[in-house]
C-alpha atoms as a PDB file:
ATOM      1  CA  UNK A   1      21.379 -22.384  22.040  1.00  0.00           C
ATOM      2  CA  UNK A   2      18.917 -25.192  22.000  1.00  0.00           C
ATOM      3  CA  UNK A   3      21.039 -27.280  19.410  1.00  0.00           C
ATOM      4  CA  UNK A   4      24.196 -26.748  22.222  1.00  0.00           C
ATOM      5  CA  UNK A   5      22.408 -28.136  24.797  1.00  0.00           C
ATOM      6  CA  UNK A   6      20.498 -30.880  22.742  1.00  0.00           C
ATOM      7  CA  UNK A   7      23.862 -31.976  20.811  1.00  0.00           C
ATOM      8  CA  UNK A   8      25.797 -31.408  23.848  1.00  0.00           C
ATOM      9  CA  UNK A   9      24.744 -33.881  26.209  1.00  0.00           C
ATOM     10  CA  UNK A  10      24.503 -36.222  23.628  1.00  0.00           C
ATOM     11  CA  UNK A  11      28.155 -35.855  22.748  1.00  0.00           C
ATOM     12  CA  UNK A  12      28.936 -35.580  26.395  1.00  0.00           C
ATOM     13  CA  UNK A  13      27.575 -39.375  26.995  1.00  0.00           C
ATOM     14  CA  UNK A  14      28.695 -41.060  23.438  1.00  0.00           C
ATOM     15  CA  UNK A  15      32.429 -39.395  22.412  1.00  0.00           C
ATOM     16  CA  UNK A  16      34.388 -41.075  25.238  1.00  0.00           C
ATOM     17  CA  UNK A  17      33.421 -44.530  23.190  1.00  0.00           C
ATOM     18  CA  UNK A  18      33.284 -43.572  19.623  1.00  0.00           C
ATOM     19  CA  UNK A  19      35.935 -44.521  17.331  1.00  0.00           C
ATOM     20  CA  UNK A  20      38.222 -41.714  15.281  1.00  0.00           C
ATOM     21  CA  UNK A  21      36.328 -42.418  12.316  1.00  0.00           C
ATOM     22  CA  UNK A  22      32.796 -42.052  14.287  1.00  0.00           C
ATOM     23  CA  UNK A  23      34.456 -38.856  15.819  1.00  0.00           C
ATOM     24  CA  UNK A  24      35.025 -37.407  12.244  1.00  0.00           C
ATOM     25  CA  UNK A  25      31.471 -37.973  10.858  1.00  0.00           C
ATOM     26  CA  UNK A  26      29.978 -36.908  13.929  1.00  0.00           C
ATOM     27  CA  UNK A  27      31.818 -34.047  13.261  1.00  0.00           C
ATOM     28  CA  UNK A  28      31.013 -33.330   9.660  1.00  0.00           C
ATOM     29  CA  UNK A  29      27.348 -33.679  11.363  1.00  0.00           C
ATOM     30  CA  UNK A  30      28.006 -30.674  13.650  1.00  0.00           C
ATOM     31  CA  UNK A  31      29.384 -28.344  10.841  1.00  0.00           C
ATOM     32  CA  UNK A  32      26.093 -28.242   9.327  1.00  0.00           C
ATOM     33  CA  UNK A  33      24.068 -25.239   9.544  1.00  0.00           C
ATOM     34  CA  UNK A  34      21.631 -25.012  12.689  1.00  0.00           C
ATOM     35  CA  UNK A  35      18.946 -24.622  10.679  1.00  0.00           C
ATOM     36  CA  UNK A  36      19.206 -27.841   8.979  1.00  0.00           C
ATOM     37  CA  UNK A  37      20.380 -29.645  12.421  1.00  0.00           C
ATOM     38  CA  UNK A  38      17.302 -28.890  13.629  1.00  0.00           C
ATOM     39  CA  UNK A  39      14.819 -29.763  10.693  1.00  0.00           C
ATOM     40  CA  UNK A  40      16.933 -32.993  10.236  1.00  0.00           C
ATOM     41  CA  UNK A  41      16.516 -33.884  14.153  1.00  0.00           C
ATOM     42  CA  UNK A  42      13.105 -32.685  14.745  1.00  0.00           C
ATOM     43  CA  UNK A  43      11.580 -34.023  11.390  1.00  0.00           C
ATOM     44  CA  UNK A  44      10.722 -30.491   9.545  1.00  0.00           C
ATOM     45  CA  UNK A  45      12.760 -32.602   7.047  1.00  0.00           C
ATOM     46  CA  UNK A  46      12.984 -36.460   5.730  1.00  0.00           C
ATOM     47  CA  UNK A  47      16.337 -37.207   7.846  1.00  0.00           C
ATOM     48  CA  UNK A  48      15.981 -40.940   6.917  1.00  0.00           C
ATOM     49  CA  UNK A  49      17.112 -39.778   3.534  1.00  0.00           C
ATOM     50  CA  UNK A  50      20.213 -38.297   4.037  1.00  0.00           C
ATOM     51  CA  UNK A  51      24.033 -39.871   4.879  1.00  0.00           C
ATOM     52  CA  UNK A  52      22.999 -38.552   8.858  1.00  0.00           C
ATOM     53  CA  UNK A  53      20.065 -40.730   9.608  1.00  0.00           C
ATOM     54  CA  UNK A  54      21.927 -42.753  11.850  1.00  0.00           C
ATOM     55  CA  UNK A  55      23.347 -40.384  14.160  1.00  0.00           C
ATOM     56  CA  UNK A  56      19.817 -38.510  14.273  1.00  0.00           C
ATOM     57  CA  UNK A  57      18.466 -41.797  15.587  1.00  0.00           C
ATOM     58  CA  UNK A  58      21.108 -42.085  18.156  1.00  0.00           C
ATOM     59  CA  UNK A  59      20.240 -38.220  18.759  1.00  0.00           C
ATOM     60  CA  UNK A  60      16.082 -38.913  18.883  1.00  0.00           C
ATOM     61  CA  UNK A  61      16.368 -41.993  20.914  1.00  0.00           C
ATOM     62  CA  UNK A  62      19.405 -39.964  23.805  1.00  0.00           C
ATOM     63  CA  UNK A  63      16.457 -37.871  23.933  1.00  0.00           C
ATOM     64  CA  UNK A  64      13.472 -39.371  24.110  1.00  0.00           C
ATOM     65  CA  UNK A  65      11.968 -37.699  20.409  1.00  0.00           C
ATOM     66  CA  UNK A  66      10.100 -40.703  18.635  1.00  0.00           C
ATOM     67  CA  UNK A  67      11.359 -41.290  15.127  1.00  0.00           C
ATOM     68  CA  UNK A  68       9.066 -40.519  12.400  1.00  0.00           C
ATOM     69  CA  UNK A  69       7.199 -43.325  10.699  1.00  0.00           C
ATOM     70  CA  UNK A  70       8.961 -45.165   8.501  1.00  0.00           C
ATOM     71  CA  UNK A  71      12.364 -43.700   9.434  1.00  0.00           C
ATOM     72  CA  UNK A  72      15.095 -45.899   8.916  1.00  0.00           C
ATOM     73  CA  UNK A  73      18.263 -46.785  11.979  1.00  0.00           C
ATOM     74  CA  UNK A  74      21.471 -46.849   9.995  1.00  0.00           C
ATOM     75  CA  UNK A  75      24.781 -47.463  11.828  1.00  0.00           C
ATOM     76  CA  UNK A  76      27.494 -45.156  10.311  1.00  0.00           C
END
């Protein structure tokens, strides 16, 4: 329930000016498990590492949640 509300309002503000292409990843994003969602977003795991470390930015900074040191922005 928590990744619903945290993931909606975020897609709630941003989808309306995304591109298709940004639509589809963001989308490949979501049909991850919740588990790893979660990790990924709240650090349990090195998100700067994997293909969604942009969006998870976009996600932290919607939100408030400080990136973790040395976390990298990348635009998808």
């Amino acid at each position: 329930m928590e990744m619903d509300w945290l993931l909606g309002r975020f897609a709630e503000t941003h989808l309306q000016d995304i591109t298709i292409d940004e639509l589809v990843f963001f989308e490949h994003f979501l049909a991850q498990p919740d588990p790893d969602l979660h990790n990924m977003i709240f650090d349990r795991e090195d998100a700067s590492r994997t293909e969604f470390a942009g969006i998870i930015g976009e996600i932290r900074a919607f939100h408030g949640l400080a990136n973790p040191p040395g976390a990298a922005r990348i635009e998808t």
